[in-house]
C-alpha atoms as a PDB file:
ATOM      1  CA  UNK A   1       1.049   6.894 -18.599  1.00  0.00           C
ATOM      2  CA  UNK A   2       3.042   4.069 -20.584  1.00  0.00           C
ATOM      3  CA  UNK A   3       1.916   0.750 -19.535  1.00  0.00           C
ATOM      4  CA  UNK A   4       4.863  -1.330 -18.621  1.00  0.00           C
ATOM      5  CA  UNK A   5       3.934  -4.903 -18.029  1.00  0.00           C
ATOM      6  CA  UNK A   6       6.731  -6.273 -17.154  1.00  0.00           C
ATOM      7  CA  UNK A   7       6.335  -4.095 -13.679  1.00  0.00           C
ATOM      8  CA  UNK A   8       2.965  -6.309 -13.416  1.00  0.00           C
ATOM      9  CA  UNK A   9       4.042  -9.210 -14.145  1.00  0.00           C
ATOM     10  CA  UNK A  10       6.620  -9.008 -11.651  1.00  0.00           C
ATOM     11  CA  UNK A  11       4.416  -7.913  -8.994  1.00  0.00           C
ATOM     12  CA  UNK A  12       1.535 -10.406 -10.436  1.00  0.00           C
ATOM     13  CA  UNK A  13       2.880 -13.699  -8.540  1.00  0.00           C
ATOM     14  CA  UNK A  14       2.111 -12.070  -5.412  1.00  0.00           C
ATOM     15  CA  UNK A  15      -1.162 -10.856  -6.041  1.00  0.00           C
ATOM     16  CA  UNK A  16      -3.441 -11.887  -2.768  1.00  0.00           C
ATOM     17  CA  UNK A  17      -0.643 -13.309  -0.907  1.00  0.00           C
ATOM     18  CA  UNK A  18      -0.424 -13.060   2.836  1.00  0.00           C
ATOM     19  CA  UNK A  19       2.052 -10.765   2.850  1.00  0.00           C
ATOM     20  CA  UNK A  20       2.817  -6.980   3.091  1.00  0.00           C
ATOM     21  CA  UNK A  21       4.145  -5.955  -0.910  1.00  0.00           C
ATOM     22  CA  UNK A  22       7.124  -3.347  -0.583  1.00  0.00           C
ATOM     23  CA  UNK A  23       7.657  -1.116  -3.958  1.00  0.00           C
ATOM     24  CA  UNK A  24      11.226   1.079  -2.957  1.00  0.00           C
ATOM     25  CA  UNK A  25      13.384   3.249  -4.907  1.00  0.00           C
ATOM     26  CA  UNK A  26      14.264   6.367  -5.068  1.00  0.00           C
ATOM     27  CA  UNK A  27      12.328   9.935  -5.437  1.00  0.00           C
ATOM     28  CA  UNK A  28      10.515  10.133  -8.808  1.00  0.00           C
ATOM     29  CA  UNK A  29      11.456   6.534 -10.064  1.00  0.00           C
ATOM     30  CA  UNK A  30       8.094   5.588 -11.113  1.00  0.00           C
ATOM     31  CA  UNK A  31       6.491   3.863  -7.996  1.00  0.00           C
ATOM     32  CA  UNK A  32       3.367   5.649  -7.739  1.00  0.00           C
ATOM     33  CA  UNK A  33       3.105   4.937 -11.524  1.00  0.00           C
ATOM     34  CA  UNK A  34       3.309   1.363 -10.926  1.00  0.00           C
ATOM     35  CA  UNK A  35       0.412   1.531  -8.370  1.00  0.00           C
ATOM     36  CA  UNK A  36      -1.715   3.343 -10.998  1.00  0.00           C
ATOM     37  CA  UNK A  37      -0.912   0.295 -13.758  1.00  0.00           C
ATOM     38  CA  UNK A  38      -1.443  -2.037 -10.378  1.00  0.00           C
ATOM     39  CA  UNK A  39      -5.198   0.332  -9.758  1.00  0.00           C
ATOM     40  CA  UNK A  40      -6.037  -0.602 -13.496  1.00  0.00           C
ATOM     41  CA  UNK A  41      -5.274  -4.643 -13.488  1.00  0.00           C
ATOM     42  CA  UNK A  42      -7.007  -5.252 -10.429  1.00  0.00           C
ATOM     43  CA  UNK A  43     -10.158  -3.538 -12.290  1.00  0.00           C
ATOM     44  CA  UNK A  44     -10.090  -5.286 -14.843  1.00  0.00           C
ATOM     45  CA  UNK A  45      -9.615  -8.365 -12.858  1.00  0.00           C
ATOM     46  CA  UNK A  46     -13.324  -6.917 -11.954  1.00  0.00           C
ATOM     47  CA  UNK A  47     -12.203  -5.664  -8.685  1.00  0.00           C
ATOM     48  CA  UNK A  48     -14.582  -2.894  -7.243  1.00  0.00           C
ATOM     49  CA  UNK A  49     -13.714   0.390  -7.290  1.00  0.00           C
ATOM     50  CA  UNK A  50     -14.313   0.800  -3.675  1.00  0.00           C
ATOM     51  CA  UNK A  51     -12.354  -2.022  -2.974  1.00  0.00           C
ATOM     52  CA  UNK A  52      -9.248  -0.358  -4.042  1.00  0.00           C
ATOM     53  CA  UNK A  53      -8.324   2.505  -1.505  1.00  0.00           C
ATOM     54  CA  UNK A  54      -5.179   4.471  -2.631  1.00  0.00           C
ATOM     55  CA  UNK A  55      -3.557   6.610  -0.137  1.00  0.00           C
ATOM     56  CA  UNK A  56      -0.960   8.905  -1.011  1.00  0.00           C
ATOM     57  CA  UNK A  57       0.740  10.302   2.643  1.00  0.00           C
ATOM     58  CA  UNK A  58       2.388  13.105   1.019  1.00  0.00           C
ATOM     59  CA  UNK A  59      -0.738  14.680  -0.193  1.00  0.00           C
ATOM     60  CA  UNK A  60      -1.970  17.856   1.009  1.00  0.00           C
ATOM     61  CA  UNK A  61      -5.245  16.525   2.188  1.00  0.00           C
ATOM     62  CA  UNK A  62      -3.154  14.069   4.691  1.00  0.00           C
ATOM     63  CA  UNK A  63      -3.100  16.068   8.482  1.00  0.00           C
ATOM     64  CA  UNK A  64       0.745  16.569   8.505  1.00  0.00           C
ATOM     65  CA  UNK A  65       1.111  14.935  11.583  1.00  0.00           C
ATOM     66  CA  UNK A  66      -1.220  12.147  11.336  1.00  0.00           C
ATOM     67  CA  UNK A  67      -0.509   9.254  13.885  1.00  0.00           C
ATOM     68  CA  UNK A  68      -0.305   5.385  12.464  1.00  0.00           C
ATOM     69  CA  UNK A  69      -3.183   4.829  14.810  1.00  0.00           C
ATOM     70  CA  UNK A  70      -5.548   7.605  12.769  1.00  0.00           C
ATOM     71  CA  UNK A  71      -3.758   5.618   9.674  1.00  0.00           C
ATOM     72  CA  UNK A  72      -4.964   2.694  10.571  1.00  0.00           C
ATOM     73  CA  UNK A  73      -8.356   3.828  11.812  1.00  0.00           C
ATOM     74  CA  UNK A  74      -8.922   6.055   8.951  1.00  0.00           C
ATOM     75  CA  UNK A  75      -8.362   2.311   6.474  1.00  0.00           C
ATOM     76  CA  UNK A  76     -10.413   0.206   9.161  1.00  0.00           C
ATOM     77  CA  UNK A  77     -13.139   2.875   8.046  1.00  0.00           C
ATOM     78  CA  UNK A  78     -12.647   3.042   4.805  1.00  0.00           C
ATOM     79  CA  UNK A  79     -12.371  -0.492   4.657  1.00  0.00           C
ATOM     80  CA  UNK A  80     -15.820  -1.478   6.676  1.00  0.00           C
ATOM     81  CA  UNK A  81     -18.416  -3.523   4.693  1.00  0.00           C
ATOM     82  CA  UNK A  82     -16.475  -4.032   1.269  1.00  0.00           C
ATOM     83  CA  UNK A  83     -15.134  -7.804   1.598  1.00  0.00           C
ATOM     84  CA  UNK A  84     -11.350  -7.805   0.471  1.00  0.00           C
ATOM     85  CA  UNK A  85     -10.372  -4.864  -0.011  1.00  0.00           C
ATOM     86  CA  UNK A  86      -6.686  -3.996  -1.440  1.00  0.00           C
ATOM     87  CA  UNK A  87      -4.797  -1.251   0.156  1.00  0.00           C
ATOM     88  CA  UNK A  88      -2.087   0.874  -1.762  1.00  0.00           C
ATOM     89  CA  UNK A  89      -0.436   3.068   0.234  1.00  0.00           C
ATOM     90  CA  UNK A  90       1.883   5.959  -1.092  1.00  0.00           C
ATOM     91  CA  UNK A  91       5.246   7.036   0.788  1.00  0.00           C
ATOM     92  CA  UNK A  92       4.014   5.343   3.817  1.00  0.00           C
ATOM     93  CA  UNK A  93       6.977   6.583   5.412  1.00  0.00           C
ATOM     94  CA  UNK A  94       5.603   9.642   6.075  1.00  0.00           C
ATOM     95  CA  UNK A  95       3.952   8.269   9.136  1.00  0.00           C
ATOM     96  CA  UNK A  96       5.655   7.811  12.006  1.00  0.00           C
ATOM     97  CA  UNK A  97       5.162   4.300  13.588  1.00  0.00           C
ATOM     98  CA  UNK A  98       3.305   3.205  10.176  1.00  0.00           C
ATOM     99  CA  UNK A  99       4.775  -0.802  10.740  1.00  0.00           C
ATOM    100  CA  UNK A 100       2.961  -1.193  13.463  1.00  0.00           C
ATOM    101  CA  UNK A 101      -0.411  -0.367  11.734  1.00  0.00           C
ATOM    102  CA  UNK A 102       0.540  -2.173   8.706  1.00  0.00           C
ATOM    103  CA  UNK A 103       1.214  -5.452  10.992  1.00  0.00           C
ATOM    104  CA  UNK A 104      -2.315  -5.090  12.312  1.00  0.00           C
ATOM    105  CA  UNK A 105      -3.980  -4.779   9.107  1.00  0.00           C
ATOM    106  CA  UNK A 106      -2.285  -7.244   7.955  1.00  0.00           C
ATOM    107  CA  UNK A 107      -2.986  -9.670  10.927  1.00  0.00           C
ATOM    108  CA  UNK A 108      -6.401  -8.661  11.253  1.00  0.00           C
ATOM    109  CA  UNK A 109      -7.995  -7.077   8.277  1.00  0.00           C
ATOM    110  CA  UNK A 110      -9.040  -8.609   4.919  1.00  0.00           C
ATOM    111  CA  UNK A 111      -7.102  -6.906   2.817  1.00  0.00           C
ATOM    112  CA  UNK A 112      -4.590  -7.232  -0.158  1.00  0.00           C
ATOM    113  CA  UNK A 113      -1.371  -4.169   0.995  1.00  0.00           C
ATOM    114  CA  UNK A 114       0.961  -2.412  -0.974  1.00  0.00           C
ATOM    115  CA  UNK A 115       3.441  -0.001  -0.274  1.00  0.00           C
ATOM    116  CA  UNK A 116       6.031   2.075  -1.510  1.00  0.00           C
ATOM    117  CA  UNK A 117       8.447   4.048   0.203  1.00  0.00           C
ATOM    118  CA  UNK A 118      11.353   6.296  -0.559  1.00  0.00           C
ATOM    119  CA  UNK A 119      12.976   6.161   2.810  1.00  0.00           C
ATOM    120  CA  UNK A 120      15.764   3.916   3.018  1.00  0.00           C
ATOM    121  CA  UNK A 121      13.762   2.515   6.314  1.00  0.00           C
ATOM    122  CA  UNK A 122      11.912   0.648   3.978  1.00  0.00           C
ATOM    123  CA  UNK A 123      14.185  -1.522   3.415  1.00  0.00           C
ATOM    124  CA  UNK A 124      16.172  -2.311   6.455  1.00  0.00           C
ATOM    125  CA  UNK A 125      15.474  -6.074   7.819  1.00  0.00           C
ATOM    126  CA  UNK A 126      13.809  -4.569  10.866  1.00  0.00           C
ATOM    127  CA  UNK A 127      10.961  -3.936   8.853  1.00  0.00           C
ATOM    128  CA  UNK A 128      10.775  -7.387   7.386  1.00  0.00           C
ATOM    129  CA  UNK A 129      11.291  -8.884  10.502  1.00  0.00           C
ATOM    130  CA  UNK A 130       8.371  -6.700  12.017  1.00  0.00           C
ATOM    131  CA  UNK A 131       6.167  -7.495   8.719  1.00  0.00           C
ATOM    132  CA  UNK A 132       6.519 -11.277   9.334  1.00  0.00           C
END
């Protein structure tokens, strides 16, 4: 992997803020690369390992048709007894209703959340407005 700050420092700013973080672009631009650099500064900002939970939703391990409540469960879990935890979460468009569960994490969890999407859904202001 090439380390490309600039991707960092961009994202950087917003690092802990009360808000849902939205990485889109197109197939195979480099998102899930940027998560990886994002993985490695938040451990060396001495982060624990198990307080980073990366979930890609196009992996093979992922029940194809996995509900945003079983999302959302499966991260309350994962989640349970760490403190903060920071949530980076793959081609979240893959799951069907996934705003919803977002919202509630982020309303109700402790938790730092990134996502990245290839869907043009993504970025429609419906989602913002549902995000807010």
């Amino acid at each position: 992997m090439i380390n490309r700050p600039d991707y960092i420092a961009a994202i950087e700013p917003f690092i802990d803020k009360p808000l849902v973080k939205i990485l889109a672009g197109i197939r195979r631009c480099g998102k899930s690369t940027i998560f990886e650099m994002l993985r490695e500064e938040l451990l060396r900002r001495g982060i624990g390992e198990d307080q980073i939970i990366c979930k890609r939703y196009t992996e093979m391990d992922i029940p194809e048709n996995i509900t945003a409540k079983q999302m959302y469960d499966e991260l309350t879990a994962a989640m349970a007894g760490k403190g903060h935890c920071y949530l980076l979460l793959d081609e979240i468009q893959e799951i069907t209703g996934w705003e919803k569960a977002v919202n509630s994490l982020l309303e109700s969890a402790d938790a730092d959340i990134y996502v990245t999407g290839s869907n043009s859904k993504l970025m429609s202001s419906e989602i913002s407005t549902y995000l807010t």
